[in-house]
Protein backbone atom coordinates (compact mmCIF):
# COMPACT_ATOMS: atom_id res chain seq x y z
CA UNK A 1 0.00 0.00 0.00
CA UNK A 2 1.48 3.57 -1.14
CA UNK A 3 1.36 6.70 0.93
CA UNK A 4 -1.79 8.19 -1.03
CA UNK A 5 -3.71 4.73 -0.64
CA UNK A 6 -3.21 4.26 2.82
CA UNK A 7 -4.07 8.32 3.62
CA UNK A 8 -6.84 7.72 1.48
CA UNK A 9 -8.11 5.04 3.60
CA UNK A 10 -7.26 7.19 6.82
CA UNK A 11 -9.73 9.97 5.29
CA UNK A 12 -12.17 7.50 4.85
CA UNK A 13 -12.18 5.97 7.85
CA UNK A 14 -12.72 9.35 9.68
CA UNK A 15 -15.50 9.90 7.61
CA UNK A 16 -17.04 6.66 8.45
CA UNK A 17 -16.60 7.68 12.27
CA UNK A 18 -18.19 11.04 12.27
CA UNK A 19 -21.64 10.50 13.91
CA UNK A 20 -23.34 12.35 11.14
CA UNK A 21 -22.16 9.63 8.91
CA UNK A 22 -23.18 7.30 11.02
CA UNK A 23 -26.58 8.40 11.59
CA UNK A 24 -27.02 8.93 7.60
CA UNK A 25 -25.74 5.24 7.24
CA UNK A 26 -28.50 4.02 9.51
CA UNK A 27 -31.39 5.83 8.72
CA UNK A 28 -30.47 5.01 4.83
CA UNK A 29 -30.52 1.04 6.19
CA UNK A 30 -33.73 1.75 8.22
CA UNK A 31 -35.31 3.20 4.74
CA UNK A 32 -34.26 0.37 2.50
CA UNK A 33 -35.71 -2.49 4.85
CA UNK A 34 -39.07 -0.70 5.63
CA UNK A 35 -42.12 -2.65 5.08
CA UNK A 36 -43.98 0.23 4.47
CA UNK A 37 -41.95 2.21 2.69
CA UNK A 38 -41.18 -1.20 0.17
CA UNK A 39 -44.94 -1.07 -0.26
CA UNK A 40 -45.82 2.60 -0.96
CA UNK A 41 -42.45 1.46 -3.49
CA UNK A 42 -44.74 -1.29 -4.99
CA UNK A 43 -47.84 0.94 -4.96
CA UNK A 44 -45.60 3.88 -6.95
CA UNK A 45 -44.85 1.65 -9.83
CA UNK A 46 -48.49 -0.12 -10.09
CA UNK A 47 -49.77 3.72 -10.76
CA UNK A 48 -46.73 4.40 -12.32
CA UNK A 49 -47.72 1.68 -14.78
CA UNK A 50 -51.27 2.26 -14.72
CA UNK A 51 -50.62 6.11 -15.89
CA UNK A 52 -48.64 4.96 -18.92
CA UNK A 53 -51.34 2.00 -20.18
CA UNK A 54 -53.98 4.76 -19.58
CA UNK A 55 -52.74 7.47 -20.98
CA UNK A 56 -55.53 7.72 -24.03
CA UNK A 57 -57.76 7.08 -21.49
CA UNK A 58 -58.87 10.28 -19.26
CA UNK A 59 -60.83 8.99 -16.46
CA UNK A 60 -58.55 6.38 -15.73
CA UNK A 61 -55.39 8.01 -16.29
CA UNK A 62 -56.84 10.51 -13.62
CA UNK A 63 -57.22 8.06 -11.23
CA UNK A 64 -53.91 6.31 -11.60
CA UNK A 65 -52.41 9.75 -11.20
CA UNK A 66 -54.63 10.65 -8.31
CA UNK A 67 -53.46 7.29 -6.60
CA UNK A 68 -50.15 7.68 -7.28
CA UNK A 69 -49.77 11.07 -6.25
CA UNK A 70 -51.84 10.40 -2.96
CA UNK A 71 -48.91 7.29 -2.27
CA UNK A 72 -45.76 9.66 -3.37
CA UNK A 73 -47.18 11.83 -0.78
CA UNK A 74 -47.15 9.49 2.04
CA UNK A 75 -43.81 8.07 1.24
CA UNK A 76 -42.13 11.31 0.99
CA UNK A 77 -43.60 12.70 4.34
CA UNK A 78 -43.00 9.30 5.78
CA UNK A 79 -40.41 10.79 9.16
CA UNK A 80 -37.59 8.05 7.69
CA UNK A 81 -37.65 9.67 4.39
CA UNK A 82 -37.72 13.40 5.51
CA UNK A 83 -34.57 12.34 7.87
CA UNK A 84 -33.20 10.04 5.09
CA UNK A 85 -33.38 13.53 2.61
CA UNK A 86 -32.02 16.18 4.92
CA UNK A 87 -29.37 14.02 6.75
CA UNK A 88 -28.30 12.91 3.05
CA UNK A 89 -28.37 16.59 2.27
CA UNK A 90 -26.20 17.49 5.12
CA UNK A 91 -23.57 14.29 4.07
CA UNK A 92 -23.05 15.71 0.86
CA UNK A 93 -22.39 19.16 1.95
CA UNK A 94 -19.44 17.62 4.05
CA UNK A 95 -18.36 15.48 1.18
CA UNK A 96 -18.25 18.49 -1.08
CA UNK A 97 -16.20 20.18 1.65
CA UNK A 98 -13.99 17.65 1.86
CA UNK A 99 -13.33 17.56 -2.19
CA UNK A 100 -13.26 21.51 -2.05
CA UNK A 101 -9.96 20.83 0.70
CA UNK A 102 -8.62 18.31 -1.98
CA UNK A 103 -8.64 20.10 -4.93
């Protein structure tokens, strides 16, 4: 191992210990292995589907839309997915930092 792959591993083990990282890694594990959220997933491409077979078809295609934005909705607001966004949000503010030092 050279001097810039074993620094590089030093810089990424720091950022592996940093408790925001931390807390972004398990709240991005909590997400993927929701139940619900893996169903409103499901639901999202069934209307997702549905909009795109009944696209010629008004009524139907409003329905499919309706559904799917009513389940978007629920997923998004879902408390795991608002502190999935803003703690992945706040991760890749540090991560830009820490490319703005490199450069």
């Amino acid at each position: 191992m050279n001097n810039v792959e074993r620094d590089l591993l030093l810089v990424k083990e720091s950022l592996f210990s940093l408790p925001l990282v931390k807390e972004y890694l398990n709240i991005k594990e909590q997400v993927e292995n929701n139940e619900e959220l893996a169903s409103f997933d499901k639901l999202l491409t069934k209307y997702k589907k549905e909009m795109t077979n009944n696209f010629a078809n008004d009524e139907a295609y409003k329905i499919s839309k309706s559904n799917y934005e009513e389940i978007l909705s629920k997923y998004e607001n879902h408390p795991l997915v608002v502190n999935y966004k803003a703690l992945k949000e706040e991760v890749t503010d540090l991560l830009n930092e820490v490319k703005s030092i490199l450069e």
